[in-house]
PDB file of N, CA and C in Angstrom:
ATOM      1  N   UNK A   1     -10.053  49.091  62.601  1.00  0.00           N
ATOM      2  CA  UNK A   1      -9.780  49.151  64.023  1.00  0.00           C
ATOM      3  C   UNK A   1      -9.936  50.583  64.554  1.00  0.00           C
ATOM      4  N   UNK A   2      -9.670  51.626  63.854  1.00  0.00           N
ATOM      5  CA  UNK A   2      -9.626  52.832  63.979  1.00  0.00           C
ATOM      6  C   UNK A   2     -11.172  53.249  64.429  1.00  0.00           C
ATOM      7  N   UNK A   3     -11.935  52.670  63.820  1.00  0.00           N
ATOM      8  CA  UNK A   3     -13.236  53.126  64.133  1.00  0.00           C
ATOM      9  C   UNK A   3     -13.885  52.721  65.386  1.00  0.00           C
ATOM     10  N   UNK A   4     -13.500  51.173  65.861  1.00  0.00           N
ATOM     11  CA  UNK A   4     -13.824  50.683  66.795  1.00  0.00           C
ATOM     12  C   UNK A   4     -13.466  51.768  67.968  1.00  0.00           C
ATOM     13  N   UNK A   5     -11.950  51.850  67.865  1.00  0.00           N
ATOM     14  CA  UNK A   5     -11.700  53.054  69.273  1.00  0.00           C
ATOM     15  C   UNK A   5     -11.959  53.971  68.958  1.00  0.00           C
ATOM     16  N   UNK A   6     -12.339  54.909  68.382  1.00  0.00           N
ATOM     17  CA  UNK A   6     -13.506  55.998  68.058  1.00  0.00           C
ATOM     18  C   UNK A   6     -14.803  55.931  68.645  1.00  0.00           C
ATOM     19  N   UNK A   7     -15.534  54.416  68.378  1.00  0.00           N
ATOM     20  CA  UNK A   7     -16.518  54.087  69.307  1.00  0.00           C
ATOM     21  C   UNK A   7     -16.501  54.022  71.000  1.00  0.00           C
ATOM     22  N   UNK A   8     -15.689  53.204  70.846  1.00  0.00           N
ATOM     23  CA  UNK A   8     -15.037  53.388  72.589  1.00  0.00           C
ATOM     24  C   UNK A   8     -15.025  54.255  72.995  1.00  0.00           C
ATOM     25  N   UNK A   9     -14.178  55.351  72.656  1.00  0.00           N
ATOM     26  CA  UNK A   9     -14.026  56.564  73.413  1.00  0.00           C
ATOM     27  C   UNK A   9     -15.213  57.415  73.403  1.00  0.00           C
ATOM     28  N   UNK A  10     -16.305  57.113  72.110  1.00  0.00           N
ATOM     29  CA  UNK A  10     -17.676  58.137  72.413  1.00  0.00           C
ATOM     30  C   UNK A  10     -18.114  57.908  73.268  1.00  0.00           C
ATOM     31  N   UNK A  11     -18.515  56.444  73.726  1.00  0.00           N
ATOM     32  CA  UNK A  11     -19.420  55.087  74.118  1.00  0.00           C
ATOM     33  C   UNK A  11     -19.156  55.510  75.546  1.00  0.00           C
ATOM     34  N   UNK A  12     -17.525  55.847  75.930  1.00  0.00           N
ATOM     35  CA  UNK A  12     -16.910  55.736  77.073  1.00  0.00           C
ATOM     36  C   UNK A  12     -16.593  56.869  77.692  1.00  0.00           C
ATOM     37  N   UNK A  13     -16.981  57.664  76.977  1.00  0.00           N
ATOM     38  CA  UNK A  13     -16.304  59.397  77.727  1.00  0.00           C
ATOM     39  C   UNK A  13     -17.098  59.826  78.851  1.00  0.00           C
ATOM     40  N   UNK A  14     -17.839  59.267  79.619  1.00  0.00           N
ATOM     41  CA  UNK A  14     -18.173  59.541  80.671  1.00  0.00           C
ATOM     42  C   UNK A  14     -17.276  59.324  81.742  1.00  0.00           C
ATOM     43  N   UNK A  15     -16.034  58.614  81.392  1.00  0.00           N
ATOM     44  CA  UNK A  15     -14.967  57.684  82.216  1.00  0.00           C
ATOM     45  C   UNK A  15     -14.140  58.706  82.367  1.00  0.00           C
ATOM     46  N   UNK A  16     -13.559  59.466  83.818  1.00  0.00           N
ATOM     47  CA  UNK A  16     -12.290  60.348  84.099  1.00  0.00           C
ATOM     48  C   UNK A  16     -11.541  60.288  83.272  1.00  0.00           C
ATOM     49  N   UNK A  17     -11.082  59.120  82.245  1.00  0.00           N
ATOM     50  CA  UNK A  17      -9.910  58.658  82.117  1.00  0.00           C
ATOM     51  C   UNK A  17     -10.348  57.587  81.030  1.00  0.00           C
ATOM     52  N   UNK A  18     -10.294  58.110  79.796  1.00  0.00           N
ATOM     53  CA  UNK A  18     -11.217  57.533  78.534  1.00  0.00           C
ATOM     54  C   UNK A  18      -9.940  56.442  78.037  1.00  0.00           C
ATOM     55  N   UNK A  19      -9.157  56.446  78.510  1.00  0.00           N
ATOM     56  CA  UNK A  19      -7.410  55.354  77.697  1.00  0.00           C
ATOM     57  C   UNK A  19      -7.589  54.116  78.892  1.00  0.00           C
ATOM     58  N   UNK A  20      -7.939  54.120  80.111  1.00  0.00           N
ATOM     59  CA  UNK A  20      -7.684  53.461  80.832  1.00  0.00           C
ATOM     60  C   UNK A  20      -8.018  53.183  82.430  1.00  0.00           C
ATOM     61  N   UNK A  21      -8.670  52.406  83.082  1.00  0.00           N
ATOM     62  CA  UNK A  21      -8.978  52.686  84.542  1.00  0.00           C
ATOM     63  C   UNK A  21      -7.935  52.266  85.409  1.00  0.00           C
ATOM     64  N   UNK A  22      -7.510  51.326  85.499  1.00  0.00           N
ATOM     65  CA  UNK A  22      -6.176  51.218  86.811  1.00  0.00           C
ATOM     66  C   UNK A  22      -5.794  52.544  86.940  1.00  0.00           C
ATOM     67  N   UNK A  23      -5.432  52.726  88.520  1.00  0.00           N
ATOM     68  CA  UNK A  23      -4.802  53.629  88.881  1.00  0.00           C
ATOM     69  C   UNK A  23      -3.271  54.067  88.119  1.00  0.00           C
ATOM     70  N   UNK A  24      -2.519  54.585  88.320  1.00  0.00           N
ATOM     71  CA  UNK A  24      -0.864  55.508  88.000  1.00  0.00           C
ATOM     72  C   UNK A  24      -0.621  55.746  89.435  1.00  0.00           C
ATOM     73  N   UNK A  25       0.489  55.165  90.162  1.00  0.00           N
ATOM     74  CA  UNK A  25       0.722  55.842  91.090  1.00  0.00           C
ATOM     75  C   UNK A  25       1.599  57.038  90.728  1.00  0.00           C
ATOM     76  N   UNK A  26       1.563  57.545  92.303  1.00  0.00           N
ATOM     77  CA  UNK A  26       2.351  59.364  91.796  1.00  0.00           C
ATOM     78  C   UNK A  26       3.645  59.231  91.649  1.00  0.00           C
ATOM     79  N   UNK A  27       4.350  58.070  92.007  1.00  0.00           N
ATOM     80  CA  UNK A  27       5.309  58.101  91.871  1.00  0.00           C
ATOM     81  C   UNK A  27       5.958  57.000  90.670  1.00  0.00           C
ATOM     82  N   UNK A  28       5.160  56.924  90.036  1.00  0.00           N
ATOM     83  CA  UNK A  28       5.460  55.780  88.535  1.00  0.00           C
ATOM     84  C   UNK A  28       6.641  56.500  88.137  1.00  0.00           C
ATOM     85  N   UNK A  29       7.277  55.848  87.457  1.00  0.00           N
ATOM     86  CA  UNK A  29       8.034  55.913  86.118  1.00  0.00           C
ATOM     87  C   UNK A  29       8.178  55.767  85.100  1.00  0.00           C
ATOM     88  N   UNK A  30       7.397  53.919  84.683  1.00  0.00           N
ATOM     89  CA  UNK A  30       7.192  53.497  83.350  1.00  0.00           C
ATOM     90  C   UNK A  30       5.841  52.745  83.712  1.00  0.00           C
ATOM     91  N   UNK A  31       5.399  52.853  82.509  1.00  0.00           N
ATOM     92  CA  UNK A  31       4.266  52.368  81.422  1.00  0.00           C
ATOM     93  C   UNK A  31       4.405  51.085  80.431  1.00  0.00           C
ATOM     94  N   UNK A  32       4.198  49.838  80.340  1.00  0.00           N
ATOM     95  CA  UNK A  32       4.561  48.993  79.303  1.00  0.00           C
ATOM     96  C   UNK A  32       3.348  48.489  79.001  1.00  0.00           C
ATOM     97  N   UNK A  33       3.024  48.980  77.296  1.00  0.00           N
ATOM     98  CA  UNK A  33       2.160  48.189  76.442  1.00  0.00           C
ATOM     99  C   UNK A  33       2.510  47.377  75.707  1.00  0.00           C
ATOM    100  N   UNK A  34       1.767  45.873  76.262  1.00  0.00           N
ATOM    101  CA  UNK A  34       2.193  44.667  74.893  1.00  0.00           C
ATOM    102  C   UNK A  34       1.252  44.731  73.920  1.00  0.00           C
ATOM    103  N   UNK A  35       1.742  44.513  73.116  1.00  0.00           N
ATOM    104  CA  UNK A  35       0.686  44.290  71.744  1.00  0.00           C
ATOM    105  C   UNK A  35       0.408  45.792  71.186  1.00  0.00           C
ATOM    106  N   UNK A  36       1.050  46.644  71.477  1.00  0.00           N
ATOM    107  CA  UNK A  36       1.000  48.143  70.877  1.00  0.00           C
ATOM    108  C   UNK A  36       0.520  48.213  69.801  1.00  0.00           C
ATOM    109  N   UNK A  37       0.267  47.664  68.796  1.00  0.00           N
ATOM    110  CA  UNK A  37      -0.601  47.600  67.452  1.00  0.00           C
ATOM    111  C   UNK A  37       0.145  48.916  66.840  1.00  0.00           C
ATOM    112  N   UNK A  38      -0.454  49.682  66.486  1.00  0.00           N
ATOM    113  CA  UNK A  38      -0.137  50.847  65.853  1.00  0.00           C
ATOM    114  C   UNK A  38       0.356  52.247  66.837  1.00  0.00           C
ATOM    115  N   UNK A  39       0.257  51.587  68.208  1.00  0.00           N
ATOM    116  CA  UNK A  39       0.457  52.548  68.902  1.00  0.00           C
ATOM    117  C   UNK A  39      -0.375  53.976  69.585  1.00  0.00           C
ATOM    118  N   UNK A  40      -1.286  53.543  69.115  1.00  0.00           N
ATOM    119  CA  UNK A  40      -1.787  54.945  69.669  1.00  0.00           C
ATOM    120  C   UNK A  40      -2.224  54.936  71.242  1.00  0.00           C
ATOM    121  N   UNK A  41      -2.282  53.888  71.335  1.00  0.00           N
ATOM    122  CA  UNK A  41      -2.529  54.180  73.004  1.00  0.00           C
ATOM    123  C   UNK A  41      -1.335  54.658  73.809  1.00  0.00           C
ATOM    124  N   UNK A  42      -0.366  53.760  73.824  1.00  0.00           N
ATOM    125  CA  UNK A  42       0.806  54.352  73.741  1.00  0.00           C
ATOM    126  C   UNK A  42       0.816  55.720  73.672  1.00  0.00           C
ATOM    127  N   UNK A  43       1.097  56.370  72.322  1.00  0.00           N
ATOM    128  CA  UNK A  43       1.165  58.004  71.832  1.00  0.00           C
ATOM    129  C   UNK A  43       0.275  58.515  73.027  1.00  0.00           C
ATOM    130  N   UNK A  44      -1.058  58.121  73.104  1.00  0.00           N
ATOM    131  CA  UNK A  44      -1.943  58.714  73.724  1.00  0.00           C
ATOM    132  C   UNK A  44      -1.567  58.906  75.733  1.00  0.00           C
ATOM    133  N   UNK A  45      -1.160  57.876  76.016  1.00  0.00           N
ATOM    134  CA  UNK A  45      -0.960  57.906  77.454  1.00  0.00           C
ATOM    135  C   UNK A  45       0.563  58.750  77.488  1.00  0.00           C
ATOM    136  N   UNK A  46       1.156  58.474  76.796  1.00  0.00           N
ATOM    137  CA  UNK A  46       2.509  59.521  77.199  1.00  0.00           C
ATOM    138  C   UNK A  46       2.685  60.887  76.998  1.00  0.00           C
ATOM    139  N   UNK A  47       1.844  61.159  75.840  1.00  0.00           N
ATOM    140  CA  UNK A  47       1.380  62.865  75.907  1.00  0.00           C
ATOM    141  C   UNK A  47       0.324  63.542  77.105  1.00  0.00           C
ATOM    142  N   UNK A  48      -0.324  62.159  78.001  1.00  0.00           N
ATOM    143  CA  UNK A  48      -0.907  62.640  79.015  1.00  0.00           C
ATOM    144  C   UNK A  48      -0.050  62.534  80.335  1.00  0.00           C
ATOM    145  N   UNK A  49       0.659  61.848  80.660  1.00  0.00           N
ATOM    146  CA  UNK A  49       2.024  61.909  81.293  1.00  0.00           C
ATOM    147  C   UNK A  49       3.079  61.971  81.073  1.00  0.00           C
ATOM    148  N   UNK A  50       3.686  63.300  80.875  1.00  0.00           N
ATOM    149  CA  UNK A  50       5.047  63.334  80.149  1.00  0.00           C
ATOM    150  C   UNK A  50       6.229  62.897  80.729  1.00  0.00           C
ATOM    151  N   UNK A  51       5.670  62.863  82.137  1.00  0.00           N
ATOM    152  CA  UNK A  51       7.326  62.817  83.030  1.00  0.00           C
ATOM    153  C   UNK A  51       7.193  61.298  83.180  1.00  0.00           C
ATOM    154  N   UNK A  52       6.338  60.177  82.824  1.00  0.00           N
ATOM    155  CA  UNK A  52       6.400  58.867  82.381  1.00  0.00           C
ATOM    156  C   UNK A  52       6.924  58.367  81.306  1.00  0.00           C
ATOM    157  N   UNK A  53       8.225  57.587  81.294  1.00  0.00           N
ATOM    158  CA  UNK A  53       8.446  56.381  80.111  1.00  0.00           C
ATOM    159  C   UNK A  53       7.529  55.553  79.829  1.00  0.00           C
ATOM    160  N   UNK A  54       6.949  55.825  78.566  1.00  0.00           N
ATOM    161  CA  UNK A  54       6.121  54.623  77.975  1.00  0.00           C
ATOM    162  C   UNK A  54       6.211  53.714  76.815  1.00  0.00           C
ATOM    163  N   UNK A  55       6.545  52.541  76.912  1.00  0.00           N
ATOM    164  CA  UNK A  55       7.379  51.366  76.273  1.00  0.00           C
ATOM    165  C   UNK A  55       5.951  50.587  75.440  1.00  0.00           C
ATOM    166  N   UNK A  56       5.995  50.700  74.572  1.00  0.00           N
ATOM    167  CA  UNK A  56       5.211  49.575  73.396  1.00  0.00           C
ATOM    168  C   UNK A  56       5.949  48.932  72.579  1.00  0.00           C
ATOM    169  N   UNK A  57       5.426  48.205  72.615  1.00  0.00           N
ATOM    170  CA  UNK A  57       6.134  46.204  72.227  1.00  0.00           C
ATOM    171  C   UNK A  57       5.269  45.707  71.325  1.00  0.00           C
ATOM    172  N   UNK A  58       5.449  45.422  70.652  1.00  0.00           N
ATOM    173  CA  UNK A  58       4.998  44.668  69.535  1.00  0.00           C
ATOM    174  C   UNK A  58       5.551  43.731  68.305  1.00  0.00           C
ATOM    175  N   UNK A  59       5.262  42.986  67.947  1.00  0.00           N
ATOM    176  CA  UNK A  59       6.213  41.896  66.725  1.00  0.00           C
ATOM    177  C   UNK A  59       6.681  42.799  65.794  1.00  0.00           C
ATOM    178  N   UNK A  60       6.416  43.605  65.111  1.00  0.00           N
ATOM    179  CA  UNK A  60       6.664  44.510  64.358  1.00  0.00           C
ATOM    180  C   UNK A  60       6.885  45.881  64.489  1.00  0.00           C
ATOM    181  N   UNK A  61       7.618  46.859  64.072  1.00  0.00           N
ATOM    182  CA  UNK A  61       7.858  47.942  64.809  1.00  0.00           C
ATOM    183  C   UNK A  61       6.828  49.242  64.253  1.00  0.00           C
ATOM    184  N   UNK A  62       5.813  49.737  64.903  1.00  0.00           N
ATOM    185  CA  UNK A  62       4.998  50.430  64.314  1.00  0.00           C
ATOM    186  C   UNK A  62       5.006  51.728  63.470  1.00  0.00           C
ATOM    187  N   UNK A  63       4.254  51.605  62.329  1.00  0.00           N
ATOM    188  CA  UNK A  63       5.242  52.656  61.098  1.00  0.00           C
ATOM    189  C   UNK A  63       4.547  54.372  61.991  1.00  0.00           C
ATOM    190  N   UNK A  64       4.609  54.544  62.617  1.00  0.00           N
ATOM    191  CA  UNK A  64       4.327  56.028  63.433  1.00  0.00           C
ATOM    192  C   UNK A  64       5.521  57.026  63.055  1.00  0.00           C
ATOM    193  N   UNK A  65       5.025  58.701  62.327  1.00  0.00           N
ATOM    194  CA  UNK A  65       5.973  59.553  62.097  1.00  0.00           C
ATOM    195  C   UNK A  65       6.420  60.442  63.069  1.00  0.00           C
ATOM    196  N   UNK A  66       5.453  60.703  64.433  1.00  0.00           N
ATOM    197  CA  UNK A  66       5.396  61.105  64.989  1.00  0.00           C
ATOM    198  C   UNK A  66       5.499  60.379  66.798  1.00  0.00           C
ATOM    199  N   UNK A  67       6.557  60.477  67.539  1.00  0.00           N
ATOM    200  CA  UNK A  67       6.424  59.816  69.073  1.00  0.00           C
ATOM    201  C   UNK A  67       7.334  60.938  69.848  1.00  0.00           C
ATOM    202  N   UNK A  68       6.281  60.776  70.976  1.00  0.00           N
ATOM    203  CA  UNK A  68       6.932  62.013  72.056  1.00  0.00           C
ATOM    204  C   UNK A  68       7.731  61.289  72.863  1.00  0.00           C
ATOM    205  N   UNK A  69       8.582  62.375  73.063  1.00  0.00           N
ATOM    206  CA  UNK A  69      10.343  61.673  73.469  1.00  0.00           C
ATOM    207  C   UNK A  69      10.160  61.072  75.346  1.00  0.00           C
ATOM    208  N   UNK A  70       9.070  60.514  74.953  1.00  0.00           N
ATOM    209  CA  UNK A  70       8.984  59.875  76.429  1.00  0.00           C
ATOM    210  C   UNK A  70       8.427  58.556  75.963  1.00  0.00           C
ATOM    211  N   UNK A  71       8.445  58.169  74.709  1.00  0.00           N
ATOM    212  CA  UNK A  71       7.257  57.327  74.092  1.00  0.00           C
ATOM    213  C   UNK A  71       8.912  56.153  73.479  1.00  0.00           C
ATOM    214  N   UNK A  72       8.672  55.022  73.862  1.00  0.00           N
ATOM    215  CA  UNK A  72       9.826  54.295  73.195  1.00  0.00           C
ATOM    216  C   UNK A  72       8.777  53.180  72.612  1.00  0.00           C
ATOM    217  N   UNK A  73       8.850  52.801  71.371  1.00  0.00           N
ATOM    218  CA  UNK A  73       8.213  52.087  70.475  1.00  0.00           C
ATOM    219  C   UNK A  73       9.516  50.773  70.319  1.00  0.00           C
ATOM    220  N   UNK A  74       8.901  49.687  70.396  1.00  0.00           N
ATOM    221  CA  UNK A  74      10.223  48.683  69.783  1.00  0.00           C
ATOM    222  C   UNK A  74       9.093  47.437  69.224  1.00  0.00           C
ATOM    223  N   UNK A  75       9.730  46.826  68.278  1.00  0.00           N
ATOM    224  CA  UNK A  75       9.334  45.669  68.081  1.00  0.00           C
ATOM    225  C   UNK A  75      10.252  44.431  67.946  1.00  0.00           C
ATOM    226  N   UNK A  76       9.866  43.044  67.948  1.00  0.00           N
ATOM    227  CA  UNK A  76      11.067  42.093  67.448  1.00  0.00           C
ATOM    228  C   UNK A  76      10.510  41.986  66.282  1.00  0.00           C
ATOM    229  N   UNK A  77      11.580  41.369  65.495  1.00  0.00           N
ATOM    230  CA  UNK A  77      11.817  41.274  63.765  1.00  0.00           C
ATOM    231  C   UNK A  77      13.041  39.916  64.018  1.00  0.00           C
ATOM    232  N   UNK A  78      12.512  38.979  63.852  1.00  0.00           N
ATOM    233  CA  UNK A  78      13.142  38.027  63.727  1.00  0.00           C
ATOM    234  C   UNK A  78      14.763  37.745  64.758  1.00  0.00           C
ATOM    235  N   UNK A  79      13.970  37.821  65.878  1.00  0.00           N
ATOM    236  CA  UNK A  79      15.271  37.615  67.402  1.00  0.00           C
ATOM    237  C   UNK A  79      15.824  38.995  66.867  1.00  0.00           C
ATOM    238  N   UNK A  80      15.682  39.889  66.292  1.00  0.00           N
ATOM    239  CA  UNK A  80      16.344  41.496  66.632  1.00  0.00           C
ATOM    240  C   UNK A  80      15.482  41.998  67.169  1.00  0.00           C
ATOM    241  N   UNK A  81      15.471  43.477  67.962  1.00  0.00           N
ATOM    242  CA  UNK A  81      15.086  44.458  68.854  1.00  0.00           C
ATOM    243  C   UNK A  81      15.202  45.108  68.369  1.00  0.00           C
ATOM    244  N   UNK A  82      14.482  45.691  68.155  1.00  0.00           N
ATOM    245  CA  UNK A  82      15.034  47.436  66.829  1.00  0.00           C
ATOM    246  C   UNK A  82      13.985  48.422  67.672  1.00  0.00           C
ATOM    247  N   UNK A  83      14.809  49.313  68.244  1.00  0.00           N
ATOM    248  CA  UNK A  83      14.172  50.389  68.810  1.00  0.00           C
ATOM    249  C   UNK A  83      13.886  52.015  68.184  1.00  0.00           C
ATOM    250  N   UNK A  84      12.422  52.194  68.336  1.00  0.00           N
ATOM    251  CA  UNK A  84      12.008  53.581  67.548  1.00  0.00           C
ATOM    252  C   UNK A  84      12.453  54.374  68.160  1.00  0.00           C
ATOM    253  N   UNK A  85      12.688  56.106  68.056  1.00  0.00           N
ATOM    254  CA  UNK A  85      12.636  56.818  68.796  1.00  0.00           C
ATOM    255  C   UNK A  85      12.061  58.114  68.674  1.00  0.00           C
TER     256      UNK A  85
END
């Protein structure tokens, strides 16, 4: 999978905004990714807006050593919520 978005982003870097086109308004607050996979989009959009909460969701909670303290990772695990931080 890693390689695929590697491709993307070569394929795609002509794009302002290589993570994503919808607008951000200026006055956002939060960000919610379903299906966060491993997270890096996630990682990736909240180190580009720091003063944004950005929430990834996923069935499993993604093994990441590293998340910027604007970055909340959670997954479910069997009807629990277990939140990264």
């Amino acid at each position: 999978m890693q390689a695929q978005h590697l491709a993307f982003f070569v394929l795609d870097s002509q794009q302002k905004n290589p993570f994503f086109r919808s607008p951000i308004a200026k006055d956002a607050q939060n960000i919610l990714d379903l299906g966060t996979g491993h997270a890096d989009w996630a990682i990736g959009v909240a180190d580009m807006f720091p003063e944004i909460t950005v929430h990834g969701l996923d069935l499993y909670p993604p093994p990441q050593p590293f998340v910027p303290p604007n970055c909340i990772l959670e997954g479910m695990l069997c009807r629990k919520l277990e939140t990264i931080r």
